[in-house]
PDB file of N, CA and C in Angstrom:
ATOM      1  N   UNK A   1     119.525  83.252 114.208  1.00  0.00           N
ATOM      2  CA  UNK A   1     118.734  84.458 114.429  1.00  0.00           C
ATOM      3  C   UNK A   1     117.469  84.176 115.245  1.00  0.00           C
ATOM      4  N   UNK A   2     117.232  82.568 115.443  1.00  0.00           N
ATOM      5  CA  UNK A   2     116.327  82.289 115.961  1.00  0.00           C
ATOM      6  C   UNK A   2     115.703  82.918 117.513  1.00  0.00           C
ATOM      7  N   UNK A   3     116.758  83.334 118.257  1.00  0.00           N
ATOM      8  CA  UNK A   3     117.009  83.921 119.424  1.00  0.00           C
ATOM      9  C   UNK A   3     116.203  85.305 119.022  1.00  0.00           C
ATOM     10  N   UNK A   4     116.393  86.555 118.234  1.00  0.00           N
ATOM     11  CA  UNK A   4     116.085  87.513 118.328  1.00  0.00           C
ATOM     12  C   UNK A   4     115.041  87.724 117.955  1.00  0.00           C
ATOM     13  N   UNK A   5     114.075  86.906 116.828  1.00  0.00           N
ATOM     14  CA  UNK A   5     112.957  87.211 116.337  1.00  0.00           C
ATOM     15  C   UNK A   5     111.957  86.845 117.250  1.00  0.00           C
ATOM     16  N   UNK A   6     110.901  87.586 117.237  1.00  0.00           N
ATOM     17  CA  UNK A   6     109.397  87.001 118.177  1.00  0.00           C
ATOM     18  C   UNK A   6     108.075  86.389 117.168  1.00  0.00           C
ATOM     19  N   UNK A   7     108.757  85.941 116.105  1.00  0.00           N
ATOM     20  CA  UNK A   7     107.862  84.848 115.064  1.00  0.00           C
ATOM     21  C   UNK A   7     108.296  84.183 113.919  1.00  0.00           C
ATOM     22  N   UNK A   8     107.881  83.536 113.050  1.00  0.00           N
ATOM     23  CA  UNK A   8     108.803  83.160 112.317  1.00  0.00           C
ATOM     24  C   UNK A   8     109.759  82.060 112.824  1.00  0.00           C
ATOM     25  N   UNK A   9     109.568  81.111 114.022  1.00  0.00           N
ATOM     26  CA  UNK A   9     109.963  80.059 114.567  1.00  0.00           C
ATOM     27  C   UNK A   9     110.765  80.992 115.814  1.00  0.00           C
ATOM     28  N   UNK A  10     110.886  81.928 115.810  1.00  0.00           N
ATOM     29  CA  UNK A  10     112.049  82.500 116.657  1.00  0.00           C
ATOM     30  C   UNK A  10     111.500  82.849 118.191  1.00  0.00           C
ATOM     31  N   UNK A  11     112.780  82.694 118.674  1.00  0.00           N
ATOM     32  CA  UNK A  11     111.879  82.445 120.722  1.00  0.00           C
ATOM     33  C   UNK A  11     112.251  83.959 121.558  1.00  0.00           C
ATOM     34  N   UNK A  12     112.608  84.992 120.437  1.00  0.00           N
ATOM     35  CA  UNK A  12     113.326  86.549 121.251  1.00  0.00           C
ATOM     36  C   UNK A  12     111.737  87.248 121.391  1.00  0.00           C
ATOM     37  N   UNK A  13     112.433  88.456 121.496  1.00  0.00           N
ATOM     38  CA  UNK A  13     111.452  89.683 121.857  1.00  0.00           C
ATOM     39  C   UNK A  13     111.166  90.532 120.743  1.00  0.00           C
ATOM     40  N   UNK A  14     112.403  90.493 119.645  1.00  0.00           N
ATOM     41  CA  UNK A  14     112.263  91.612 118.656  1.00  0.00           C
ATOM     42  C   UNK A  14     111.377  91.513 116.907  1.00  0.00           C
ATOM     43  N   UNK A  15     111.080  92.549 116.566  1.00  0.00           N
ATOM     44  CA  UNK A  15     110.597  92.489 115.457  1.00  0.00           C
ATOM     45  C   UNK A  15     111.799  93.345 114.545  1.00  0.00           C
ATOM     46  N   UNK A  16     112.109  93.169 112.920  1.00  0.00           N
ATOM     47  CA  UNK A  16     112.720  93.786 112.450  1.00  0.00           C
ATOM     48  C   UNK A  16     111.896  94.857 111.581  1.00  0.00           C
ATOM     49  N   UNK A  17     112.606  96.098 111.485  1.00  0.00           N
ATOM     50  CA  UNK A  17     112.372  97.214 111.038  1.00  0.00           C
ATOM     51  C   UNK A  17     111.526  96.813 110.012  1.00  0.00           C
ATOM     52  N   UNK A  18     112.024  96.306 108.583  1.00  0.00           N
ATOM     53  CA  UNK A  18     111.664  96.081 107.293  1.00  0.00           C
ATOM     54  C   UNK A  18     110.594  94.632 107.007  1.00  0.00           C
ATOM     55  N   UNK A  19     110.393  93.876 108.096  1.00  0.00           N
ATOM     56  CA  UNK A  19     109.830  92.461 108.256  1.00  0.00           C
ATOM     57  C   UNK A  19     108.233  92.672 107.476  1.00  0.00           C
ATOM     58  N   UNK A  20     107.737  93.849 107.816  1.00  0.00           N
ATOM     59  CA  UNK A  20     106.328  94.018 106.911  1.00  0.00           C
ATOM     60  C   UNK A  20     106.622  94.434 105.597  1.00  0.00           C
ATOM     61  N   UNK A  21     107.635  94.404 104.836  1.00  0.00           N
ATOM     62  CA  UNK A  21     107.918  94.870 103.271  1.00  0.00           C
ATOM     63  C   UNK A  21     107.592  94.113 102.327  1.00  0.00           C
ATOM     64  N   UNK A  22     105.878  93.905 102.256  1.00  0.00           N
ATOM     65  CA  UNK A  22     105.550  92.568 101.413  1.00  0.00           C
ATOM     66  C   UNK A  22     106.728  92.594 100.333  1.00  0.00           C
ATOM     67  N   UNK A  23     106.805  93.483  99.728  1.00  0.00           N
ATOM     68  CA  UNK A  23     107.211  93.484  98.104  1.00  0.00           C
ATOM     69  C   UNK A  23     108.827  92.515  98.623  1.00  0.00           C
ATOM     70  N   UNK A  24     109.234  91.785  99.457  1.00  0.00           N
ATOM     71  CA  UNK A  24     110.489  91.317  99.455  1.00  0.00           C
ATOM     72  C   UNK A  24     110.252  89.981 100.263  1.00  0.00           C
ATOM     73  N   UNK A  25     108.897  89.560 100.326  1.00  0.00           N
ATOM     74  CA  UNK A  25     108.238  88.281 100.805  1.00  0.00           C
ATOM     75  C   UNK A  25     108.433  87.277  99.530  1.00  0.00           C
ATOM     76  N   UNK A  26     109.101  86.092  99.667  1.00  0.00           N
ATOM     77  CA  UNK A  26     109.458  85.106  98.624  1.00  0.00           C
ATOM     78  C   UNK A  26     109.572  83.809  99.284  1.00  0.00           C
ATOM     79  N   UNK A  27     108.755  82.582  98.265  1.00  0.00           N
ATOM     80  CA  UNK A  27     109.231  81.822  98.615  1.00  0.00           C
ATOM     81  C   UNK A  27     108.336  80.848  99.791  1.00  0.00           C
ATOM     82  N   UNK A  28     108.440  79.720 100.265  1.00  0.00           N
ATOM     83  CA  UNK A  28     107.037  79.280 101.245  1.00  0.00           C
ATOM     84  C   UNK A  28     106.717  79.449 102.639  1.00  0.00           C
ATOM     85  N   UNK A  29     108.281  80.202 102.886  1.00  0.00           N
ATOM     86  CA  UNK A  29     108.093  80.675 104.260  1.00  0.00           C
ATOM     87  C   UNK A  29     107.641  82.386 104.414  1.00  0.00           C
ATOM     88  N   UNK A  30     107.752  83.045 103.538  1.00  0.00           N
ATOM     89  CA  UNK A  30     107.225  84.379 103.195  1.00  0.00           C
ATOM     90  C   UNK A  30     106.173  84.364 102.546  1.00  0.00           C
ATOM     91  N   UNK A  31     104.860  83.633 102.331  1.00  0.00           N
ATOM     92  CA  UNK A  31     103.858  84.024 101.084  1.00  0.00           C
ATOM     93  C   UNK A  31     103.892  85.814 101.362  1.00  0.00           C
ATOM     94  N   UNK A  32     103.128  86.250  99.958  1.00  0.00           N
ATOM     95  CA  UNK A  32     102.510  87.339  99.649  1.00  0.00           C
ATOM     96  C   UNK A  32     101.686  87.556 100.734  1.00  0.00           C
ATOM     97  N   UNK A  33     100.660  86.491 101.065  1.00  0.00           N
ATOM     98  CA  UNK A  33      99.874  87.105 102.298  1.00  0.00           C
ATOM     99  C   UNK A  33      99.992  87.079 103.521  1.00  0.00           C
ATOM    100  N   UNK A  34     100.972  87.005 103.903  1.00  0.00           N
ATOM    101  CA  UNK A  34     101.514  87.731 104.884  1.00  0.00           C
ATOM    102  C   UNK A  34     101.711  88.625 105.680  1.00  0.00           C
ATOM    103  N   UNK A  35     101.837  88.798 107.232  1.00  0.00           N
ATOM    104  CA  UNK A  35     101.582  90.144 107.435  1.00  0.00           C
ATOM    105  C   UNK A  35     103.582  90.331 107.719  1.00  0.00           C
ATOM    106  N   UNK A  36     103.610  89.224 108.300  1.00  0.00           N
ATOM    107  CA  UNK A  36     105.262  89.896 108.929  1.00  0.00           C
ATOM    108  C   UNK A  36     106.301  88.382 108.350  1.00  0.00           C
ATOM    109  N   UNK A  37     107.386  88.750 107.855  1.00  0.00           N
ATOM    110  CA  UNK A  37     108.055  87.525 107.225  1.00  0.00           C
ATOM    111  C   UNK A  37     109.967  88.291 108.048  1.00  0.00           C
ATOM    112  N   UNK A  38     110.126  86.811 107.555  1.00  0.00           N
ATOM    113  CA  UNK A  38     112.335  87.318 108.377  1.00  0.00           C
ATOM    114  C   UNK A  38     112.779  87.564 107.209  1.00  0.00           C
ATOM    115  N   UNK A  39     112.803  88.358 106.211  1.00  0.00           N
ATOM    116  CA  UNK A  39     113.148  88.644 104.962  1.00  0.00           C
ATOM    117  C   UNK A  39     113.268  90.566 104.800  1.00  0.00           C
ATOM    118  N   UNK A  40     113.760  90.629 104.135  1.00  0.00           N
ATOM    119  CA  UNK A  40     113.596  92.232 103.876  1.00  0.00           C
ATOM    120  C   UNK A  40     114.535  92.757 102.329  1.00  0.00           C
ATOM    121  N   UNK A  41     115.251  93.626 102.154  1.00  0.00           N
ATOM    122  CA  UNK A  41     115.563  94.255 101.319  1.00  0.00           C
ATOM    123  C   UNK A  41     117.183  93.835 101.217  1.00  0.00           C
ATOM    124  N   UNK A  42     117.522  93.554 100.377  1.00  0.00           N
ATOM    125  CA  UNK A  42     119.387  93.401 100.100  1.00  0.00           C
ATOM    126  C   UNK A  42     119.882  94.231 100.648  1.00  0.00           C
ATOM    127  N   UNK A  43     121.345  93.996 101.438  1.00  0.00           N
ATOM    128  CA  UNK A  43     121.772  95.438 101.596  1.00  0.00           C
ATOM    129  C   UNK A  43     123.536  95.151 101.433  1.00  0.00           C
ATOM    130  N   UNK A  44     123.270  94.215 100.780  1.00  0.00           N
ATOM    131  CA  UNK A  44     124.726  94.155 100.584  1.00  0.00           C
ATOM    132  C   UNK A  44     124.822  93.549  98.742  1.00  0.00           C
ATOM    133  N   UNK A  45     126.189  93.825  98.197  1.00  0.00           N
ATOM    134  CA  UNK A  45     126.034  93.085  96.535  1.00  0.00           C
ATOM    135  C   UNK A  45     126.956  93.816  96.282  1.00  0.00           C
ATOM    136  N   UNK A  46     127.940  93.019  95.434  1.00  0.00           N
ATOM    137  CA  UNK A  46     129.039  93.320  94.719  1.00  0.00           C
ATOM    138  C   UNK A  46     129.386  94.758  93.851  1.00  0.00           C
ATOM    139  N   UNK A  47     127.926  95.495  93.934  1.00  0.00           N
ATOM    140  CA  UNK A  47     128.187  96.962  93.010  1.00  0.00           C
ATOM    141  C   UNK A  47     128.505  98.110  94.043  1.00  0.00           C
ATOM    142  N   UNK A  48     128.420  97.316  95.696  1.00  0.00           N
ATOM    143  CA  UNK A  48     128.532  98.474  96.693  1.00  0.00           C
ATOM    144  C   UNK A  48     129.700  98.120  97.233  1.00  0.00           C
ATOM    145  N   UNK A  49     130.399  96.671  97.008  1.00  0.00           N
ATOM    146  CA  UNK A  49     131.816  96.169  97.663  1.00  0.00           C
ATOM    147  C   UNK A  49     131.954  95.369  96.734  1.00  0.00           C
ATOM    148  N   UNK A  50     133.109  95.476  96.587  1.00  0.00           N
ATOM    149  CA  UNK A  50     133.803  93.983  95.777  1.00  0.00           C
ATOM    150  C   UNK A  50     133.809  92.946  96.264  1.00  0.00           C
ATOM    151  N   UNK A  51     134.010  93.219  98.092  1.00  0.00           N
ATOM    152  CA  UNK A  51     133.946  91.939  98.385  1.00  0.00           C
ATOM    153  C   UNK A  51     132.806  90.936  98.385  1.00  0.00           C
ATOM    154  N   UNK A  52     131.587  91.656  98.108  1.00  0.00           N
ATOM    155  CA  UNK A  52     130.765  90.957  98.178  1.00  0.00           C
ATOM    156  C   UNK A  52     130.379  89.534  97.454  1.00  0.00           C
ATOM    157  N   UNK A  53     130.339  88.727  97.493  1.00  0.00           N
ATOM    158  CA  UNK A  53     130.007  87.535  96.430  1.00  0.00           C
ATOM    159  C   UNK A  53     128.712  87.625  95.921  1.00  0.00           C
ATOM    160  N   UNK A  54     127.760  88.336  96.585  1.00  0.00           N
ATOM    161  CA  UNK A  54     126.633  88.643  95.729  1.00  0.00           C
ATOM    162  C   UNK A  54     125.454  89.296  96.385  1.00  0.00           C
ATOM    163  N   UNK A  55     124.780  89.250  96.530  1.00  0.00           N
ATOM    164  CA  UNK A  55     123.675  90.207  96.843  1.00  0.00           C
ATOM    165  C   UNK A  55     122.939  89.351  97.967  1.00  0.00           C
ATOM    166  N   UNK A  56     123.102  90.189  99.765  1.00  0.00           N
ATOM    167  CA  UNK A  56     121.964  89.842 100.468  1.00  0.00           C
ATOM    168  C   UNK A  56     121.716  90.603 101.148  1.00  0.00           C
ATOM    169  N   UNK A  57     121.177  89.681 102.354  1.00  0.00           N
ATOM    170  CA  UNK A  57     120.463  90.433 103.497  1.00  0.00           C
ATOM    171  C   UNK A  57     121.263  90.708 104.646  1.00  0.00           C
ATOM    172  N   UNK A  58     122.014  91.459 105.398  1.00  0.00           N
ATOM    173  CA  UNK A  58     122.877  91.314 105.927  1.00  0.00           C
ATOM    174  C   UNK A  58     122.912  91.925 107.029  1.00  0.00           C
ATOM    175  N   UNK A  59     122.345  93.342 106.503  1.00  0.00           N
ATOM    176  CA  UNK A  59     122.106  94.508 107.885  1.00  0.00           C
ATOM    177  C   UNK A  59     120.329  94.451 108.198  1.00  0.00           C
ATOM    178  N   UNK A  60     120.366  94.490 109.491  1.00  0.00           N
ATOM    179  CA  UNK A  60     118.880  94.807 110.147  1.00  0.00           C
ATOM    180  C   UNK A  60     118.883  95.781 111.440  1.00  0.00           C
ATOM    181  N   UNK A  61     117.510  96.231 111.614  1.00  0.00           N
ATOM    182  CA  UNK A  61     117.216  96.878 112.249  1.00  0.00           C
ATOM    183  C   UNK A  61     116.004  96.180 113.236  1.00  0.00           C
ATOM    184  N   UNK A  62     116.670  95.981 114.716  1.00  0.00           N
ATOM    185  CA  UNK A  62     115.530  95.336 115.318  1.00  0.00           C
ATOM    186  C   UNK A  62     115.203  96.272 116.662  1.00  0.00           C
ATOM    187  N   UNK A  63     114.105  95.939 116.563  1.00  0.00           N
ATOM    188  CA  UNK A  63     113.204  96.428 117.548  1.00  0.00           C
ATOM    189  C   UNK A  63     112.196  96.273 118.836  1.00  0.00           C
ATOM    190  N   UNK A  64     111.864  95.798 119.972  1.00  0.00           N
ATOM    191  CA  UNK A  64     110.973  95.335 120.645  1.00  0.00           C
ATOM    192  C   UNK A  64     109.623  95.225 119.820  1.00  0.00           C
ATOM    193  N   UNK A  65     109.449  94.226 120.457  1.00  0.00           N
ATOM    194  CA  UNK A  65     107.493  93.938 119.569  1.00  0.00           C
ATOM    195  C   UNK A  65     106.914  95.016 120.876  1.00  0.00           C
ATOM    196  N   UNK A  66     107.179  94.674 122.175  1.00  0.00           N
ATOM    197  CA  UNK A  66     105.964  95.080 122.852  1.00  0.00           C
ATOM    198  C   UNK A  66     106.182  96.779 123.485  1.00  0.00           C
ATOM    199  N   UNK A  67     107.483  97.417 122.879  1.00  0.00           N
ATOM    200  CA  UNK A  67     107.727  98.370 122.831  1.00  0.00           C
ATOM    201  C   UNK A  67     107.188  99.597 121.549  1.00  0.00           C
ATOM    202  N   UNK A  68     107.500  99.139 120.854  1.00  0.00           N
ATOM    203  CA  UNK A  68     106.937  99.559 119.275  1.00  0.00           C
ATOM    204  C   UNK A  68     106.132  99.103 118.581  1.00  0.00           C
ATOM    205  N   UNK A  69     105.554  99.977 117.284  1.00  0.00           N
ATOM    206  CA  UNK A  69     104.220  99.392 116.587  1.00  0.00           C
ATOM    207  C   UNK A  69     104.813 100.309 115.489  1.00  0.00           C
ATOM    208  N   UNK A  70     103.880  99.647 114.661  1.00  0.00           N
ATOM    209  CA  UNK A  70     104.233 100.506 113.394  1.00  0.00           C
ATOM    210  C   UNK A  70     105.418 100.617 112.529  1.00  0.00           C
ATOM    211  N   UNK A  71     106.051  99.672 112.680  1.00  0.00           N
ATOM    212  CA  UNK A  71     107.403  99.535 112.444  1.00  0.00           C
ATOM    213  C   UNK A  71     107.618  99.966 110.463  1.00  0.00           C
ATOM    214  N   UNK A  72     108.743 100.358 110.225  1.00  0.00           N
ATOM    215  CA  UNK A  72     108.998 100.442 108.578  1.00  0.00           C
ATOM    216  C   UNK A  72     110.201 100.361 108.189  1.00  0.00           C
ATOM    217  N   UNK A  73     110.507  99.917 107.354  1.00  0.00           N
ATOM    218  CA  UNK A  73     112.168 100.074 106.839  1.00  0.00           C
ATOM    219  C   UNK A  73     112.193  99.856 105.210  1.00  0.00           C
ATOM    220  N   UNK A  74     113.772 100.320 105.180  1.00  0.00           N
ATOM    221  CA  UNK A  74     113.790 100.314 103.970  1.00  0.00           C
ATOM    222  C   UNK A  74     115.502 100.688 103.108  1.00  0.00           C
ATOM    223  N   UNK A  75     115.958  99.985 102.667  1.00  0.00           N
ATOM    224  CA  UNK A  75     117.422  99.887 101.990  1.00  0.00           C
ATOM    225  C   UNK A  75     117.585 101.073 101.141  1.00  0.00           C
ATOM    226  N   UNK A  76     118.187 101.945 101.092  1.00  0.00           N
ATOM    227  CA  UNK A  76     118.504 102.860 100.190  1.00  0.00           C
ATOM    228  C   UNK A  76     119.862 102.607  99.050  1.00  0.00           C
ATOM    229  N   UNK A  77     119.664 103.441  98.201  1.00  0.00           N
ATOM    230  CA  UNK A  77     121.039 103.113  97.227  1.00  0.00           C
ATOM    231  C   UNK A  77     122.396 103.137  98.274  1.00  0.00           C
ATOM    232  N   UNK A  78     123.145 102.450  97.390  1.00  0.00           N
ATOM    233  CA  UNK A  78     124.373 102.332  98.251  1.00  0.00           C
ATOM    234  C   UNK A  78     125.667 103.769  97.760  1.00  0.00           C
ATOM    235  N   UNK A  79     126.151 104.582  98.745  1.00  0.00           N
ATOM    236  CA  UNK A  79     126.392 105.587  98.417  1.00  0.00           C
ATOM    237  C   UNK A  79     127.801 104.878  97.885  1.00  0.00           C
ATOM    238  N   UNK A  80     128.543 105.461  96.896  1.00  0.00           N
ATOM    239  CA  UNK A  80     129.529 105.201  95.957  1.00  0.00           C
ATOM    240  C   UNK A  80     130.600 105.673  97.160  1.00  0.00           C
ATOM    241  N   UNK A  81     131.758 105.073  97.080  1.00  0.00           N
ATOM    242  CA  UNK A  81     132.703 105.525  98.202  1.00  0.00           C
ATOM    243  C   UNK A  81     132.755 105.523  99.449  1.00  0.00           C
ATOM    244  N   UNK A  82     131.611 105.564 100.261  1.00  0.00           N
ATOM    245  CA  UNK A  82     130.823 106.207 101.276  1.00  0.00           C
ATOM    246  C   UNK A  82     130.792 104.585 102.067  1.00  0.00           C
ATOM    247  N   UNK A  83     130.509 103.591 101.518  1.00  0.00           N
ATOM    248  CA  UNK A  83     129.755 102.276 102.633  1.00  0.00           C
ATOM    249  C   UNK A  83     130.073 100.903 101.152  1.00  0.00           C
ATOM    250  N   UNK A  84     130.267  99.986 102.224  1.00  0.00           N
ATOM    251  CA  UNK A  84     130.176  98.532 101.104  1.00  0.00           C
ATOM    252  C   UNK A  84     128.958  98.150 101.326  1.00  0.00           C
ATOM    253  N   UNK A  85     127.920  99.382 101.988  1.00  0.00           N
ATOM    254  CA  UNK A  85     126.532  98.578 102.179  1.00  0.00           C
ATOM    255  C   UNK A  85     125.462  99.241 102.041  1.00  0.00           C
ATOM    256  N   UNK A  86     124.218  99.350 101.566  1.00  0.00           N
ATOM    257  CA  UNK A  86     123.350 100.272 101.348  1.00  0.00           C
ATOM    258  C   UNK A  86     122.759 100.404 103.020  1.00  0.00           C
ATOM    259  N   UNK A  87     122.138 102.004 102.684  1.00  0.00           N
ATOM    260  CA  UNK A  87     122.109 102.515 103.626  1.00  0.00           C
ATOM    261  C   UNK A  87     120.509 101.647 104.042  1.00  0.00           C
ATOM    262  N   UNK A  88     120.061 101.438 105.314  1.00  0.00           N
ATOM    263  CA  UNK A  88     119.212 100.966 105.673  1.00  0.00           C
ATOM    264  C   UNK A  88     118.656 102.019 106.784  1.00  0.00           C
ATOM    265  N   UNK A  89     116.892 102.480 106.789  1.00  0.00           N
ATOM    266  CA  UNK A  89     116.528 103.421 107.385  1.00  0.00           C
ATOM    267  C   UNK A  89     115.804 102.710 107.782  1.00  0.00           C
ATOM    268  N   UNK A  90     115.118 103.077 109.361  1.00  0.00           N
ATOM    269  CA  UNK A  90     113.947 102.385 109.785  1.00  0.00           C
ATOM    270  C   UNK A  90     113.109 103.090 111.058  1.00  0.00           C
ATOM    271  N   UNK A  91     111.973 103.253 111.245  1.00  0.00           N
ATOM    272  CA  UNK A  91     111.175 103.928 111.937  1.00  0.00           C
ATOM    273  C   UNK A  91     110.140 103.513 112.349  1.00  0.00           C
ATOM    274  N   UNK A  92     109.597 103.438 113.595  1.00  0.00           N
ATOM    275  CA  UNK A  92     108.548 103.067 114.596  1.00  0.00           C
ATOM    276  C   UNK A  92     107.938 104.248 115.635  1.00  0.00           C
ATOM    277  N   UNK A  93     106.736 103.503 116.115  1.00  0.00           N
ATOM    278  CA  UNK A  93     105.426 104.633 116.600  1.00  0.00           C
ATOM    279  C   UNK A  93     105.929 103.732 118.122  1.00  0.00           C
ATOM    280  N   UNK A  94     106.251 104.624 118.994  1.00  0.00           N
ATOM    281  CA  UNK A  94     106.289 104.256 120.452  1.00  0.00           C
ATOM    282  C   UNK A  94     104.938 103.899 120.913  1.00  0.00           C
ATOM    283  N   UNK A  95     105.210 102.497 121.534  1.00  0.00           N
ATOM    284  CA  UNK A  95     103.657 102.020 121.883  1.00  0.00           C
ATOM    285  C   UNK A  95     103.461 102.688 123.719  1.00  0.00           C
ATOM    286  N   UNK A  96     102.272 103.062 123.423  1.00  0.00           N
ATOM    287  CA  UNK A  96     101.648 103.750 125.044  1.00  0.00           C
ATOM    288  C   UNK A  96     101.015 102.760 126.106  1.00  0.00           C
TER     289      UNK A  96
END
């Protein structure tokens, strides 16, 4: 993934939707104080697919850094029938 990210060791252009979601920062490459980490919300786990072996990170939403600001995201319940994956929403402020 090293290619797509623009921090976090990574040599791309993009930022991901959910990357500012302290509450899912873990661990020594995410501290709490943090502003932006490569981590975000599960969106995959065995109660939305069987196939799943267990619960991760799987779907993202990326975005230009020098295009957008304000970036947000966020995993929603996983609709029953509907997806083996929770729904993932994400929204940004067009930079001028």
């Amino acid at each position: 993934m090293d290619p797509l990210y623009d921090h976090g060791g990574g040599t791309g252009i993009f930022q991901e939707a959910d990357e500012n979601d302290t509450s899912q920062f873990t661990g020594p490459q995410c501290p709490q104080s943090g502003d932006r980490c490569r981590s975000g919300e599960e969106t995959a786990e065995p109660v939305c697919s069987p196939r799943a072996d267990g619960r991760g990170k799987t779907d993202c939403i990326f975005l230009s850094y020098c295009w957008f600001t304000t970036v947000r995201g966020d995993a929603a319940a996983c609709p029953p029938g509907m997806s083996d994956h929770h729904l993932l929403r994400g929204a940004a402020a067009w930079e001028d």
